[in-house]
N, C-alpha and C. Protein backbone atom coordinates (compact mmCIF):
# COMPACT_ATOMS: atom_id res chain seq x y z
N UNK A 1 75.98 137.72 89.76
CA UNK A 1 76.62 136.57 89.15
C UNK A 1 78.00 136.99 88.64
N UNK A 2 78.53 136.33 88.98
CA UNK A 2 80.59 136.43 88.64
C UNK A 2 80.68 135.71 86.85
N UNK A 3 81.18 136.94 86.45
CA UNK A 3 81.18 136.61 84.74
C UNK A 3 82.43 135.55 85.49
N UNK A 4 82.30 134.90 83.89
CA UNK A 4 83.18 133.73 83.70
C UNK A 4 84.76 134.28 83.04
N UNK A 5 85.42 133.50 83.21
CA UNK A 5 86.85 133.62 82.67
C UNK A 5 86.55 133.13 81.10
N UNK A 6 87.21 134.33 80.49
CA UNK A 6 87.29 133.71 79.17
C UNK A 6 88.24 132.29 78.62
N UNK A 7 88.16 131.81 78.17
CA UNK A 7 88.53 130.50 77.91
C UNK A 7 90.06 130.63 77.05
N UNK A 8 91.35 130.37 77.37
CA UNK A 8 92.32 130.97 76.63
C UNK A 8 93.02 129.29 75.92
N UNK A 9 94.11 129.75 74.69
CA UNK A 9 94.15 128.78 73.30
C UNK A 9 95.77 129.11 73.29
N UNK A 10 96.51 128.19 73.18
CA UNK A 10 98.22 128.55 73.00
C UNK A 10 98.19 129.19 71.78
N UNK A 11 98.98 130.41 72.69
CA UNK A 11 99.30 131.53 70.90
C UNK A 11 100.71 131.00 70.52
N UNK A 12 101.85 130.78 71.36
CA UNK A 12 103.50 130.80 71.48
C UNK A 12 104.45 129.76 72.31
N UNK A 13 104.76 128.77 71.83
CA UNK A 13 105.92 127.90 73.19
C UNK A 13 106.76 129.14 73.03
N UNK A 14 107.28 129.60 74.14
CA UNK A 14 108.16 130.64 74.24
C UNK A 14 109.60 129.52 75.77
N UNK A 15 109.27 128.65 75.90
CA UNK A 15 110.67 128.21 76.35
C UNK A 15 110.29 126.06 76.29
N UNK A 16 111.27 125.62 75.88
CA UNK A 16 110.58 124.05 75.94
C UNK A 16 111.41 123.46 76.67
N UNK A 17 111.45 122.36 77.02
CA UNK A 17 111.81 121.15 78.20
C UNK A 17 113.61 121.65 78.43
N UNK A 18 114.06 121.79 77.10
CA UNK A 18 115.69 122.14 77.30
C UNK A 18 115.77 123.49 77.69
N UNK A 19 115.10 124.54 77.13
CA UNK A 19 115.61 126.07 77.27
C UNK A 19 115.06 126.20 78.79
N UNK A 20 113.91 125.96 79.42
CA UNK A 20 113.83 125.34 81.00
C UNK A 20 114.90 125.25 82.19
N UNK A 21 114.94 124.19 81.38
CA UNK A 21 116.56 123.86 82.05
C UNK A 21 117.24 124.46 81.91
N UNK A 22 117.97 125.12 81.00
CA UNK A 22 118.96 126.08 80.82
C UNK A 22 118.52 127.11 81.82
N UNK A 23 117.69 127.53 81.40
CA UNK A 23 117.34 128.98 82.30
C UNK A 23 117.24 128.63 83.91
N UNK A 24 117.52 127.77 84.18
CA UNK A 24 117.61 127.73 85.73
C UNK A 24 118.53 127.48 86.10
N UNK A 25 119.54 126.36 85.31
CA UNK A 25 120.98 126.27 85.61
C UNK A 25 121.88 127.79 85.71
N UNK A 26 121.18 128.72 84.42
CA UNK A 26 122.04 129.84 84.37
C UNK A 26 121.42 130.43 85.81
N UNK A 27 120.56 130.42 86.13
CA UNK A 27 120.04 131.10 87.53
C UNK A 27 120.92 130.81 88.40
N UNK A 28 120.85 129.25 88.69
CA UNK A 28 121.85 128.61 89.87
C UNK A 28 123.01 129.21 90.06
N UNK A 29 123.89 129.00 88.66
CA UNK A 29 125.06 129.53 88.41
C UNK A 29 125.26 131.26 89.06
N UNK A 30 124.15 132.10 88.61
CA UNK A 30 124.32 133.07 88.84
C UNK A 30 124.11 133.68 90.56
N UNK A 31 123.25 132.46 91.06
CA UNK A 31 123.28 132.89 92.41
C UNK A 31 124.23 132.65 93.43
N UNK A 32 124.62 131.47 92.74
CA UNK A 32 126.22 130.54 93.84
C UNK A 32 127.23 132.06 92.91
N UNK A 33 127.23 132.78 91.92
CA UNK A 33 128.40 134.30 91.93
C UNK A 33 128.02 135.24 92.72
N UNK A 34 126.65 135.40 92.77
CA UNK A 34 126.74 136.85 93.17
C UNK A 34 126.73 137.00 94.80
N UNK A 35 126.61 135.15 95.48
CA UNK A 35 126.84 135.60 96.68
C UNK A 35 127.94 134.46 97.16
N UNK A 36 128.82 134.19 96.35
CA UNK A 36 130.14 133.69 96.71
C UNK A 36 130.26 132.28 97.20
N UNK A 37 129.28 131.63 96.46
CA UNK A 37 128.93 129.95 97.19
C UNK A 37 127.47 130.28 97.58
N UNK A 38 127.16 129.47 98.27
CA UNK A 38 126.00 128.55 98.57
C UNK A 38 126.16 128.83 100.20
N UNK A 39 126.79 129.35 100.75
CA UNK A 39 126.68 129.75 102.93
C UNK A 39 125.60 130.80 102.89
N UNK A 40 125.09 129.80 104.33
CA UNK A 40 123.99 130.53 104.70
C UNK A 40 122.80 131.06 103.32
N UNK A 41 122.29 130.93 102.44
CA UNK A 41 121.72 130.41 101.28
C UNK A 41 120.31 129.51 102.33
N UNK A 42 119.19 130.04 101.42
CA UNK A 42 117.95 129.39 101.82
C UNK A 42 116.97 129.59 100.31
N UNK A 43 115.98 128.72 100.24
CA UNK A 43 115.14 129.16 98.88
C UNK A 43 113.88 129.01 100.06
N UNK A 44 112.64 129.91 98.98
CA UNK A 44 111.62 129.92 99.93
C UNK A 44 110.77 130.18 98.42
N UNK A 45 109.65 129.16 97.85
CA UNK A 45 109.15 129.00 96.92
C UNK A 45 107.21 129.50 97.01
N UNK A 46 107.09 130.15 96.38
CA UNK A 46 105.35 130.52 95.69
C UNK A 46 104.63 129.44 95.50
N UNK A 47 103.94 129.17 96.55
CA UNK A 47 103.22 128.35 95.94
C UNK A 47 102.16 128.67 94.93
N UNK A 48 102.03 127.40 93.84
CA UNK A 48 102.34 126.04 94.03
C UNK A 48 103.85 126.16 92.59
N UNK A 49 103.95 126.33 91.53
CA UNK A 49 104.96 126.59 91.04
C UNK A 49 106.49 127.33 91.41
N UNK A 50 106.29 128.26 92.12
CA UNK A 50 107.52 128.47 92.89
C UNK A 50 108.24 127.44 93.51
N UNK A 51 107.39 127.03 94.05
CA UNK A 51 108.05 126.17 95.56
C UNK A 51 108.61 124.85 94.28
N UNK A 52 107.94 124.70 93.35
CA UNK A 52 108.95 123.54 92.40
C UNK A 52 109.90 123.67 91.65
N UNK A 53 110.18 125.25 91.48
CA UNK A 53 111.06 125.69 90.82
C UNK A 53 111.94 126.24 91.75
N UNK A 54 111.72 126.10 93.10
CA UNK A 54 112.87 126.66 94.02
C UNK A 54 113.82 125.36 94.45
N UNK A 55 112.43 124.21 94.59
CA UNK A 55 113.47 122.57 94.77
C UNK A 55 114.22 122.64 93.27
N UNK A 56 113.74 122.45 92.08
CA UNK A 56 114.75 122.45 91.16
C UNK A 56 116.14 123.21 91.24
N UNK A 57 116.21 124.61 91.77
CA UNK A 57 117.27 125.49 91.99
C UNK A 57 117.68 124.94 93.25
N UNK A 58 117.67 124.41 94.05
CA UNK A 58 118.32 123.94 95.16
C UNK A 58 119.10 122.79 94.75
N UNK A 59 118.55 121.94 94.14
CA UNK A 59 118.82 120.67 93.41
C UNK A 59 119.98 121.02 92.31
N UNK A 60 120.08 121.83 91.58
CA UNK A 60 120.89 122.62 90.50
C UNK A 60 121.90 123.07 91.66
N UNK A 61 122.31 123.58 92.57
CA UNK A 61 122.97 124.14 93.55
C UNK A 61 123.45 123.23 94.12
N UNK A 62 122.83 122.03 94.39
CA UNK A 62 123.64 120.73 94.80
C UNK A 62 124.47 120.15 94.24
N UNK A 63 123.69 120.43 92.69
CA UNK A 63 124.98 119.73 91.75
C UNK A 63 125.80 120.17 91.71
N UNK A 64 126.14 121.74 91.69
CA UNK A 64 127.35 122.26 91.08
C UNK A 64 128.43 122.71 92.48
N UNK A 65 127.80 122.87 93.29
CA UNK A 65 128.41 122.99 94.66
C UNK A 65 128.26 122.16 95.84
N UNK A 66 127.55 121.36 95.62
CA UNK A 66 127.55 120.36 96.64
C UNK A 66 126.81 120.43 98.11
N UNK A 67 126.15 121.63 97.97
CA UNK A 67 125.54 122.08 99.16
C UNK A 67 124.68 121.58 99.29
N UNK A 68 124.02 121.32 99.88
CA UNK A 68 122.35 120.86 100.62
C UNK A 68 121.74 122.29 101.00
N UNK A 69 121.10 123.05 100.21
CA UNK A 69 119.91 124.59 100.77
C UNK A 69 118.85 123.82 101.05
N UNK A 70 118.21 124.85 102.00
CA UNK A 70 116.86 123.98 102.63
C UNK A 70 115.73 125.03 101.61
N UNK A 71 114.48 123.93 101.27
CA UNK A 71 113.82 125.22 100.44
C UNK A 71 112.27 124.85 101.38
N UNK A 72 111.73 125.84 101.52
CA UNK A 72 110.09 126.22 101.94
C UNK A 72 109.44 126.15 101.09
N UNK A 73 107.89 126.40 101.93
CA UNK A 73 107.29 126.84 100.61
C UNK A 73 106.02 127.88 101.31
N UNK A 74 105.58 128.94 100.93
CA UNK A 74 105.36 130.37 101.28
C UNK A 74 103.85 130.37 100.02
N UNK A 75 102.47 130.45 101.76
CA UNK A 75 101.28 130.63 101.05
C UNK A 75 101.07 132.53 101.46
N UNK A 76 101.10 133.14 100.28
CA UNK A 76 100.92 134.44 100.37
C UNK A 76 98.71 134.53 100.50
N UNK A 77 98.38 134.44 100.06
CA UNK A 77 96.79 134.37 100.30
C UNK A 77 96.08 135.18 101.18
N UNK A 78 96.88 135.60 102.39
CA UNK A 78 96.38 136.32 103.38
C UNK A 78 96.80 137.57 103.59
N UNK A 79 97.86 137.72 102.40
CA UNK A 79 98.52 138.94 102.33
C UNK A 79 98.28 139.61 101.37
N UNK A 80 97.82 138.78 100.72
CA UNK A 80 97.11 139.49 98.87
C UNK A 80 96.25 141.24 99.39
N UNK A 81 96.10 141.45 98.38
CA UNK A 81 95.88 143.11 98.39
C UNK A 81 94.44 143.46 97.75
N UNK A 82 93.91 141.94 97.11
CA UNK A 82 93.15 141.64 96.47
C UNK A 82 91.84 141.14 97.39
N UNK A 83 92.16 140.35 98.52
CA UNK A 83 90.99 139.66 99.33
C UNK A 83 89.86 140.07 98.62
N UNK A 84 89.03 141.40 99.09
CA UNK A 84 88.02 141.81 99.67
C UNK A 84 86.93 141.76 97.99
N UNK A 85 87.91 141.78 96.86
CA UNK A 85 87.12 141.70 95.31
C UNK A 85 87.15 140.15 95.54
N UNK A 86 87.68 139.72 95.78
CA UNK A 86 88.17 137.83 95.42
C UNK A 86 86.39 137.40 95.44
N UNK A 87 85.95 136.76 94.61
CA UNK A 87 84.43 135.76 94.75
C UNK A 87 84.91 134.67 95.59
N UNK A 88 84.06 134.71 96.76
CA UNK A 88 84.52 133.48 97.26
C UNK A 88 85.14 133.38 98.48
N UNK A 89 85.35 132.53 99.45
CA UNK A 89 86.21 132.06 100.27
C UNK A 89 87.51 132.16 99.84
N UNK A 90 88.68 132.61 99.97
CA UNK A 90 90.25 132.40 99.64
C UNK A 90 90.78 131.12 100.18
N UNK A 91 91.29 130.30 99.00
CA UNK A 91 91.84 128.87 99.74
C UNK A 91 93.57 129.43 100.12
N UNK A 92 93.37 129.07 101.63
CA UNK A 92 94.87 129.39 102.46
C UNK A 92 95.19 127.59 102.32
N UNK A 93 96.44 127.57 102.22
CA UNK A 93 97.36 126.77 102.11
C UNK A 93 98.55 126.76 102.77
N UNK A 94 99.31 125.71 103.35
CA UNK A 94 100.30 125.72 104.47
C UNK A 94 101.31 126.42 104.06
N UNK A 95 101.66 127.77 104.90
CA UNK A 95 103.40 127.97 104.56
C UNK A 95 103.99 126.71 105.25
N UNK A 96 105.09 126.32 104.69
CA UNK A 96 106.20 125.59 105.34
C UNK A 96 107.38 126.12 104.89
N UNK A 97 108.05 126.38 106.13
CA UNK A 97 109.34 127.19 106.48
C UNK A 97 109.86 126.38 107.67
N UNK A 98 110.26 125.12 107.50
CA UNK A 98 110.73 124.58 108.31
C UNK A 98 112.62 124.93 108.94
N UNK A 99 112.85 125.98 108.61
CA UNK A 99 114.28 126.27 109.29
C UNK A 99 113.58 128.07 109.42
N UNK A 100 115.26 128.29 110.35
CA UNK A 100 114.74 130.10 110.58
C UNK A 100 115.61 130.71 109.39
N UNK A 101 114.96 131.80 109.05
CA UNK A 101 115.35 132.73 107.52
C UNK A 101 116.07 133.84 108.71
N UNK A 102 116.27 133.51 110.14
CA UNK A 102 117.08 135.07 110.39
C UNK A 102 118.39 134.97 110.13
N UNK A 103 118.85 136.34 109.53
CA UNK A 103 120.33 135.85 109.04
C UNK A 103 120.43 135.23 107.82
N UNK A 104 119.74 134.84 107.34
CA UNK A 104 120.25 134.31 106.21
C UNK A 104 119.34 134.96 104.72
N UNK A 105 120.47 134.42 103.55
CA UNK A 105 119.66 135.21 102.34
C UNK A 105 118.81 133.98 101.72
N UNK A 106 117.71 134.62 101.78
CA UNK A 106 116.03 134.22 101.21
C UNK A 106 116.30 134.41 99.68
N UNK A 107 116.28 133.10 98.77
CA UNK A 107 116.20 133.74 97.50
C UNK A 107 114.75 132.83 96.97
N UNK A 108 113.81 134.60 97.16
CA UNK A 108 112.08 134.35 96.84
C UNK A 108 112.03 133.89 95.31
N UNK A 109 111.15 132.50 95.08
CA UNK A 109 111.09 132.10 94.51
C UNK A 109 110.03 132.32 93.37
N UNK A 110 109.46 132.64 92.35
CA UNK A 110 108.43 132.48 91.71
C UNK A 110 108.44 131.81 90.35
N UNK A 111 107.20 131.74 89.84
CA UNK A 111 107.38 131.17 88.04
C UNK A 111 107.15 132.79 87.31
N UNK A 112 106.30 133.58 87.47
CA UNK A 112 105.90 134.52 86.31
C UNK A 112 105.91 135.87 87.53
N UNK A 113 106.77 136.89 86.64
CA UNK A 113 106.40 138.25 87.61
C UNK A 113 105.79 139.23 86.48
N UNK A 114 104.56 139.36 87.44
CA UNK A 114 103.69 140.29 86.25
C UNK A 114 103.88 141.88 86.63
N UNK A 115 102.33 141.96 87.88
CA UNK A 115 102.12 143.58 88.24
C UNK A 115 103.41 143.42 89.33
N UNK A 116 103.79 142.93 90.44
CA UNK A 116 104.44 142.68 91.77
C UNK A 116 103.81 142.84 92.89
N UNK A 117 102.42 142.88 92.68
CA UNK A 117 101.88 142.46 93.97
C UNK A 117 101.79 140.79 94.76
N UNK A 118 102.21 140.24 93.82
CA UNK A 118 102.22 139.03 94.44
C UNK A 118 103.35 138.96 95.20
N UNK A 119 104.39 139.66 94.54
CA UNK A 119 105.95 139.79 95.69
C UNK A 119 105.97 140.52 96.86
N UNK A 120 105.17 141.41 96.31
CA UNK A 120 104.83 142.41 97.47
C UNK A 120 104.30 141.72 98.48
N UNK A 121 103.50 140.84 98.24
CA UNK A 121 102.62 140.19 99.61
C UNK A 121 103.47 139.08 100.13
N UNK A 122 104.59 138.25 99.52
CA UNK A 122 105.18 137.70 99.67
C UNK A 122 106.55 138.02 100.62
N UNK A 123 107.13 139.26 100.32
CA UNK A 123 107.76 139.86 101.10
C UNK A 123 106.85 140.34 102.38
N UNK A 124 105.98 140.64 102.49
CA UNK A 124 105.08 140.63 104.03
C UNK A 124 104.86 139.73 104.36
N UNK A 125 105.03 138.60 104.68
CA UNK A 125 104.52 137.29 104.74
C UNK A 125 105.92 137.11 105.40
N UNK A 126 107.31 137.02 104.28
CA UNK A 126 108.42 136.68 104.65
C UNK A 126 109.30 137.67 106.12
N UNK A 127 108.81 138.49 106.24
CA UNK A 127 108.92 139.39 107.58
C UNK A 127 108.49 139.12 108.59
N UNK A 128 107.22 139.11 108.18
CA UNK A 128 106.68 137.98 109.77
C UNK A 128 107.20 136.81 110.35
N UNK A 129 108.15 135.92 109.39
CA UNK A 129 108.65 134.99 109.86
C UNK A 129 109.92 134.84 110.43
N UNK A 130 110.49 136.20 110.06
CA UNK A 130 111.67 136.49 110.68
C UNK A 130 112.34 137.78 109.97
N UNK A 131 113.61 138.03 109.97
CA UNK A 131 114.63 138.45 109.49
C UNK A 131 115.78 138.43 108.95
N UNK A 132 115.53 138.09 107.85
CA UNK A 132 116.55 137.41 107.11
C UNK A 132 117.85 139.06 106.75
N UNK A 133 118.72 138.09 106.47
CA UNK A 133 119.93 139.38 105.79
C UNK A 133 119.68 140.05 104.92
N UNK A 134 119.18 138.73 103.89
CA UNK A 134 118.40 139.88 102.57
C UNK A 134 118.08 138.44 101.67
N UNK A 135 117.05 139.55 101.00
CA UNK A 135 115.83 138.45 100.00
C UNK A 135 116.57 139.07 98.81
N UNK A 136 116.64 137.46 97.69
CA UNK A 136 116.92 138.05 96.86
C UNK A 136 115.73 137.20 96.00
N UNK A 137 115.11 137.85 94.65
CA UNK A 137 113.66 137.48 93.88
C UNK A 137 115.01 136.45 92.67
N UNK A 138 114.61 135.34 92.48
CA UNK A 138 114.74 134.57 91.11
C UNK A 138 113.14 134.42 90.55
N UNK A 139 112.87 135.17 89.45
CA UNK A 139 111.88 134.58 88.51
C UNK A 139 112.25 133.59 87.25
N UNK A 140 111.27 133.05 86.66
CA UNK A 140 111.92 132.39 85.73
C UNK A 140 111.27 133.02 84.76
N UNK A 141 109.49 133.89 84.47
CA UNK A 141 109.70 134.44 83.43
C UNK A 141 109.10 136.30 84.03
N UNK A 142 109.68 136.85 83.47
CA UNK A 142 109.44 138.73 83.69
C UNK A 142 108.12 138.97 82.31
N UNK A 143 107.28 138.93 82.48
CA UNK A 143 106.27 139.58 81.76
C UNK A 143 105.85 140.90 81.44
N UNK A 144 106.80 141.70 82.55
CA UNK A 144 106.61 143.26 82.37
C UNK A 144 105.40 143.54 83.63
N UNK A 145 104.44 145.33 83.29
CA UNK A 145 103.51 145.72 83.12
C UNK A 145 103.40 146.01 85.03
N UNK A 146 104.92 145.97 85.40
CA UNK A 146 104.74 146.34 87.34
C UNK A 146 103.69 147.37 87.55
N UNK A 147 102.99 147.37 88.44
CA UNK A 147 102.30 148.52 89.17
C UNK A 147 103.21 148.85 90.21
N UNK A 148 104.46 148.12 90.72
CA UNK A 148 104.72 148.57 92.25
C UNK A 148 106.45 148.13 91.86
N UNK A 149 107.22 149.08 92.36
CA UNK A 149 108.76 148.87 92.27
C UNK A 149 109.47 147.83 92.18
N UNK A 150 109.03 146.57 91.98
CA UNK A 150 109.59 145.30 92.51
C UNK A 150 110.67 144.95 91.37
N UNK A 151 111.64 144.54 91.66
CA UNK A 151 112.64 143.97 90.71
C UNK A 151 113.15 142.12 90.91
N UNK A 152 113.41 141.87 89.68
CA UNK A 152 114.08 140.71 90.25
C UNK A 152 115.31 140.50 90.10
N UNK A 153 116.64 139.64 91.02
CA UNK A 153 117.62 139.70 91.04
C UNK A 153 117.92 138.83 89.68
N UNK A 154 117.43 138.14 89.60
CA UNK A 154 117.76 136.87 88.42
C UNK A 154 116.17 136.53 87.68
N UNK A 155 116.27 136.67 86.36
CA UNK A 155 115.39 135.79 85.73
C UNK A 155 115.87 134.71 84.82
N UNK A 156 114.63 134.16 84.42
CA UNK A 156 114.73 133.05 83.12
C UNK A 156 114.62 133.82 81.68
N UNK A 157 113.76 134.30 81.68
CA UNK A 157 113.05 135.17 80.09
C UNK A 157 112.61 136.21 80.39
N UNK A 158 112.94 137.25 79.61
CA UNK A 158 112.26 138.46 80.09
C UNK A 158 111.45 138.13 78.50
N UNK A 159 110.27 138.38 79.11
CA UNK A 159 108.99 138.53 78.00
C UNK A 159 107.73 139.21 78.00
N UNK A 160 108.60 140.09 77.02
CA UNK A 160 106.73 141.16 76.86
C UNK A 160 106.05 140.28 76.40
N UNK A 161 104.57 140.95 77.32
CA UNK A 161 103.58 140.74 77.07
C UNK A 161 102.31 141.79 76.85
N UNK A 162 101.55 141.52 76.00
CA UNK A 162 100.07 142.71 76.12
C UNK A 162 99.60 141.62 77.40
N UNK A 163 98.88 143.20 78.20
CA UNK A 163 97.88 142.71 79.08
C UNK A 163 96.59 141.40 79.01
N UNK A 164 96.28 141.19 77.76
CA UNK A 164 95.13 140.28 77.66
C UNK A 164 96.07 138.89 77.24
N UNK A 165 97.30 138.88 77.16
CA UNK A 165 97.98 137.56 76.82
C UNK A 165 98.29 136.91 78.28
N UNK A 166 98.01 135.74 78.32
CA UNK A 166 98.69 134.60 80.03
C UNK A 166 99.62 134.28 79.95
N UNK A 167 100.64 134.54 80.78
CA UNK A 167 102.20 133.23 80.52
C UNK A 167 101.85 132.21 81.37
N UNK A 168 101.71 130.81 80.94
CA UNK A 168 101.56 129.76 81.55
C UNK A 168 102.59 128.85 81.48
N UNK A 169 103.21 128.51 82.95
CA UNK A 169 104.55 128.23 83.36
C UNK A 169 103.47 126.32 83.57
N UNK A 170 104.38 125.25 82.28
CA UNK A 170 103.71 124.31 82.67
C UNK A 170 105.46 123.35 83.31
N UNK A 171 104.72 122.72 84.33
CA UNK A 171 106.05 121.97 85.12
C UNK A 171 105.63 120.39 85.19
N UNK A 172 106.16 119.81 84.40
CA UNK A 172 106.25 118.19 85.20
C UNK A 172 105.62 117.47 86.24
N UNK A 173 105.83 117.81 87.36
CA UNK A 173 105.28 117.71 88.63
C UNK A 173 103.84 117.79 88.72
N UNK A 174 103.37 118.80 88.17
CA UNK A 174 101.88 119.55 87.93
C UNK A 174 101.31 119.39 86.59
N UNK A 175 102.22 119.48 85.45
CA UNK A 175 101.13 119.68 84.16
C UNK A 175 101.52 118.50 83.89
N UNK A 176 102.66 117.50 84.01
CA UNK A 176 102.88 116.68 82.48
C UNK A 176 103.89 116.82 81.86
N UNK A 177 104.81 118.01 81.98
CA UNK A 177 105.65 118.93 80.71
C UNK A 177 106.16 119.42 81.29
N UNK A 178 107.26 120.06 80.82
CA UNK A 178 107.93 121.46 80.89
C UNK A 178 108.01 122.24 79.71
N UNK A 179 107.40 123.73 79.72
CA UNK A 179 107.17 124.20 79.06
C UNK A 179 106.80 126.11 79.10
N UNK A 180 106.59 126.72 78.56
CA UNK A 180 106.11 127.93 78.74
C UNK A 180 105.39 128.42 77.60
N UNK A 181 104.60 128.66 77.71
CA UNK A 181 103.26 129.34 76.85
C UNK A 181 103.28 130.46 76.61
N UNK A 182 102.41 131.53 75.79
CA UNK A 182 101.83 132.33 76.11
C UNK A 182 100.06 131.88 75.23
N UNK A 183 99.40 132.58 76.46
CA UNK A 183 97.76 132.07 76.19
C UNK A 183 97.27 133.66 75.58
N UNK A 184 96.56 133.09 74.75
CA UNK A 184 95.22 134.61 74.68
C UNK A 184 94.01 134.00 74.79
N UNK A 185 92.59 134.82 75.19
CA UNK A 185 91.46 134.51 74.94
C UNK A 185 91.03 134.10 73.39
N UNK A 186 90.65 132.98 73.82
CA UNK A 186 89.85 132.56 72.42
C UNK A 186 88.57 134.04 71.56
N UNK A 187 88.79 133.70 70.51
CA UNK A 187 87.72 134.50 69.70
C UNK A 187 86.51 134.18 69.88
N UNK A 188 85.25 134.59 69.94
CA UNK A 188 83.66 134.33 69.67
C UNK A 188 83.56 134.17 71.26
């Protein structure tokens, strides 16, 4: 029998509906500098929060430059490192990558970078589909605690965390809100 997940209780709003926003505009901003505009530019989003925070950054990129980026959206599931512990069937979900990433810069999308295996599998995933010039990672929050080299080019918040605390990235689209948490397990 598969113990249960402990049941977790908001300890912290650590970003709300405005600081959100901010932190992605400054993203936008920072990605239309560091690669000189918006050419040749693609987003390719985590599902299911990535991929809404990569349309928001595309959308932010429209505004300020006027470009149209095409954004995906990228089911890692089959690349996880994890399968074989997982309880259960693994629910696979559609990549959609409706343009080609060869040649062009991939900026991998996520909400929370914890250990980096999720990037890790994400970048295998994104290889198979082609060859892009170069991937660059926007997170929106850094939690710390990598097992594996991964960096990101741009974040939102860098925020420690202890291991037994959740950052829960809540979005509009999905929760209701915009918001960012941090969860702990309830007591008793």
């Amino acid at each position: 029998m598969a113990a249960r997940s402990p049941r977790l209780r908001e300890k912290a709003e650590v970003l709300d509906t405005a600081a959100l926003d901010r932190a992605l505009t400054r993203i936008a901003h920072e990605i239309l500098e560091r690669n000189g505009g918006a050419k040749d530019l693609t987003f390719v989003g985590l599902r299911t929060r990535g991929v809404t925070l990569a349309q928001r950054l595309a959308a932010k990129i429209a505004a300020i430059d006027g470009a149209s980026l095409p954004v995906g959206a990228l089911d890692i599931t089959l690349y996880r490192d994890d399968l074989d512990s997982m309880h259960g069937a693994p629910v696979v979900r559609a990549t959609e990558i409706p343009f080609s990433i060869k040649d062009k810069t991939v900026v991998l999308v996520d909400d929370v970078l914890f250990t980096g295996r999720t990037i890790r599998a994400a970048l295998d995933a994104l290889i198979d589909l082609g060859r892009p010039k170069m991937i660059q990672l926007a997170i929106l929050v850094d939690r710390g605690h990598r097992e594996l080299p991964i960096r990101p080019d741009y974040i939102g918040k860098n925020l420690p965390t202890s291991r037994r605390e959740a950052v829960a990235v809540r979005l509009t689209e999905h929760d209701g809100e915009d918001r960012v948490v941090i969860e702990e397990p309830e007591e008793g």
